[in-house]
C-alpha atoms as a PDB file:
ATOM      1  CA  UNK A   1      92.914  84.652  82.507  1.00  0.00           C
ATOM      2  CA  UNK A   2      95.703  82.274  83.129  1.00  0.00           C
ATOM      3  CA  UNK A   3      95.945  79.042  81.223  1.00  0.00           C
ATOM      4  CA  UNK A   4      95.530  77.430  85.035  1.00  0.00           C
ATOM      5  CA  UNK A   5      92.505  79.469  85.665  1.00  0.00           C
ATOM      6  CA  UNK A   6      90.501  78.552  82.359  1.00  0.00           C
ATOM      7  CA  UNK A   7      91.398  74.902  83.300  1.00  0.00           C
ATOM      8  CA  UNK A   8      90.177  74.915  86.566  1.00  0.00           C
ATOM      9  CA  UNK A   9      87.284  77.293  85.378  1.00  0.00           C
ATOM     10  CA  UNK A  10      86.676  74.452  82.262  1.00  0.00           C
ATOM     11  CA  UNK A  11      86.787  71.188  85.205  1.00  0.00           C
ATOM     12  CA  UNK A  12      84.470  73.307  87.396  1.00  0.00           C
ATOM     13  CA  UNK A  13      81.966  73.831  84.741  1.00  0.00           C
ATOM     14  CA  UNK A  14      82.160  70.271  83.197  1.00  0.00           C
ATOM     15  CA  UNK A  15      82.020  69.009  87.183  1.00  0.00           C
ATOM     16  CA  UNK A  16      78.579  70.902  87.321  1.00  0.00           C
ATOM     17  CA  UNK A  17      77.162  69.469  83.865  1.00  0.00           C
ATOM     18  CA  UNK A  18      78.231  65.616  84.688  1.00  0.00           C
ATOM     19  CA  UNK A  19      76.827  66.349  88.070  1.00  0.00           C
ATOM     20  CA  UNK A  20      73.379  67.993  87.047  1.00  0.00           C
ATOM     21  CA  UNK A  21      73.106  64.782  84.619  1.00  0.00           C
ATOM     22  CA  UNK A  22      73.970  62.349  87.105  1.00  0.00           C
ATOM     23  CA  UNK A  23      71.328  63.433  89.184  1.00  0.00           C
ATOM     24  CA  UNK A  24      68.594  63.323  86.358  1.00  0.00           C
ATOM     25  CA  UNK A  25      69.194  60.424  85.296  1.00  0.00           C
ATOM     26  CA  UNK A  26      69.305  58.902  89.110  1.00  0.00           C
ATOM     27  CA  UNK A  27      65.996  60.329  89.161  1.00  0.00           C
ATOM     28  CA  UNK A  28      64.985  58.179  86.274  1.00  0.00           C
ATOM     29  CA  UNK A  29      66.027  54.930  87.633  1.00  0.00           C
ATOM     30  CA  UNK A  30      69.721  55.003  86.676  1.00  0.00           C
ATOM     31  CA  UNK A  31      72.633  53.791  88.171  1.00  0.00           C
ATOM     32  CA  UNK A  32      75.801  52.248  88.466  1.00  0.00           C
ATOM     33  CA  UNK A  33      77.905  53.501  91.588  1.00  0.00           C
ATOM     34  CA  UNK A  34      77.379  50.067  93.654  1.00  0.00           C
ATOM     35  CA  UNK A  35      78.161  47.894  90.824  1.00  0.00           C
ATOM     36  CA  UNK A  36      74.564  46.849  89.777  1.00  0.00           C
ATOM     37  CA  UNK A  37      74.984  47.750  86.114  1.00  0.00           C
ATOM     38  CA  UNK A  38      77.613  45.665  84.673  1.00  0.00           C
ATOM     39  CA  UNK A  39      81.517  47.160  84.222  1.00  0.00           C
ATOM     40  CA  UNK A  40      81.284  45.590  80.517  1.00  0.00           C
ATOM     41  CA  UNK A  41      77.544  47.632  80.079  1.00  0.00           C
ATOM     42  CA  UNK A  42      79.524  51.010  80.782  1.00  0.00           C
ATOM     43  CA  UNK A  43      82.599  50.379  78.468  1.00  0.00           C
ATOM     44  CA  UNK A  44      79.987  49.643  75.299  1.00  0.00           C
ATOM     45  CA  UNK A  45      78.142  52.858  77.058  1.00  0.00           C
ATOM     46  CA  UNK A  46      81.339  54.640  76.728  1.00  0.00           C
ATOM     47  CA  UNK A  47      82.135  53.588  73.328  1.00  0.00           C
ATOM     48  CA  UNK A  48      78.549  54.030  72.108  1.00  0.00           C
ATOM     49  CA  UNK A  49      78.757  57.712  72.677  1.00  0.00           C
ATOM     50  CA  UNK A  50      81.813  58.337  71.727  1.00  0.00           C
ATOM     51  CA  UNK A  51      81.313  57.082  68.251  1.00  0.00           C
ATOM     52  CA  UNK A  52      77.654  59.512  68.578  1.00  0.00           C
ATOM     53  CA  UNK A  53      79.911  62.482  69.776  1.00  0.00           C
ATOM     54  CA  UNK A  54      81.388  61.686  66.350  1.00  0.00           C
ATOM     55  CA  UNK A  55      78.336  61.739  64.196  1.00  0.00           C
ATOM     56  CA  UNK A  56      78.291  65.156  61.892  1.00  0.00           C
ATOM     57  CA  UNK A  57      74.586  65.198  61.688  1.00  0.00           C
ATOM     58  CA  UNK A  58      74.483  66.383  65.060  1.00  0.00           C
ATOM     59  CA  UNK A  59      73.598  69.509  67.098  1.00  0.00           C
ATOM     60  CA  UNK A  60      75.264  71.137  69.388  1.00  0.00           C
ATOM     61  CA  UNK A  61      72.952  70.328  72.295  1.00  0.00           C
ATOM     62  CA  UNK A  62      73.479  66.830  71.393  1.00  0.00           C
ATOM     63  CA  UNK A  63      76.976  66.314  71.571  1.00  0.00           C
ATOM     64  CA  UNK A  64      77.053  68.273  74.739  1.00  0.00           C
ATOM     65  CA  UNK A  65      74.944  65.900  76.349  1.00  0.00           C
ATOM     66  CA  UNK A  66      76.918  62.986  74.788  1.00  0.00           C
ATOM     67  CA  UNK A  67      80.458  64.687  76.126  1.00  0.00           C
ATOM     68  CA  UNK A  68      78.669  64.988  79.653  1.00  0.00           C
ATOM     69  CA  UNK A  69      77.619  61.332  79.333  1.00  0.00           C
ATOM     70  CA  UNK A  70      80.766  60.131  78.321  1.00  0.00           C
ATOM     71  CA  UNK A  71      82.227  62.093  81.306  1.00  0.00           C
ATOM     72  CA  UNK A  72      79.877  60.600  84.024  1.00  0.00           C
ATOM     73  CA  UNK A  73      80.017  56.814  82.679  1.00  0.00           C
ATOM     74  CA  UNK A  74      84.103  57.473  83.166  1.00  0.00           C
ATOM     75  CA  UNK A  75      83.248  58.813  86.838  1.00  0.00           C
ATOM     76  CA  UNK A  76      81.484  56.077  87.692  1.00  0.00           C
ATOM     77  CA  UNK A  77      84.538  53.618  86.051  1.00  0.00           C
ATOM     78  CA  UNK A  78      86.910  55.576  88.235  1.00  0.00           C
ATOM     79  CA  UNK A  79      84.861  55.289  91.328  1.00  0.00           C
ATOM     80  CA  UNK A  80      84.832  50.997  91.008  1.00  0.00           C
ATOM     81  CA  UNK A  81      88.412  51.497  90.174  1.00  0.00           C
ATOM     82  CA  UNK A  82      88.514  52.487  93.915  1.00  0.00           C
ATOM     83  CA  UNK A  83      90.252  55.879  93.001  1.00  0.00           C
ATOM     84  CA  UNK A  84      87.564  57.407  94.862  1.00  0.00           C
ATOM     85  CA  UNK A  85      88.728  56.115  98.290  1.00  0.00           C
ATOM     86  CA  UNK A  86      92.820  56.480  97.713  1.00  0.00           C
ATOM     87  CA  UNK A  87      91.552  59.999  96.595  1.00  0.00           C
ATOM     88  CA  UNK A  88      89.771  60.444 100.218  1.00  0.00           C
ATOM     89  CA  UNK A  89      92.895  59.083 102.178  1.00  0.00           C
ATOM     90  CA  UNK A  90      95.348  61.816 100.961  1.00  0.00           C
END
């Protein structure tokens, strides 16, 4: 496998995860893609886990779920960034 192909195989997989999340936690009440939670809420959000993802007491499945976290609070940053739409007019 080609150093291109485990990248795009990597993104793919990670797209999947952040996605999967995203959609559970939706289904919990969460949000953020229209602006309703606070830009400064998700920064501290993104901060929070990354100093978790940090932590050596944890297990695997935890900092898994904090990498995928930290992953779709950035998604959501770049979507209010409005890279989302320049992305769609290419």
């Amino acid at each position: 496998m080609t150093d291109k192909q485990k990248r795009d195989a990597a993104v793919d997989a990670y797209a999947a995860e952040i996605k999967a999340r995203l959609d559970a936690m939706a289904a919990e009440g969460y949000c953020g893609w229209a602006g309703s939670f606070p830009e400064e809420a998700l920064l501290h959000s993104l901060g929070s886990d990354a100093g978790f993802v940090q932590r050596r007491d944890l297990g695997a499945g935890e900092r898994r779920t904090a990498l995928v976290d930290i992953g779709g609070t950035a998604m959501i940053l770049w979507f209010r960034s409005g890279q989302a739409e320049a992305a769609e007019t290419k």
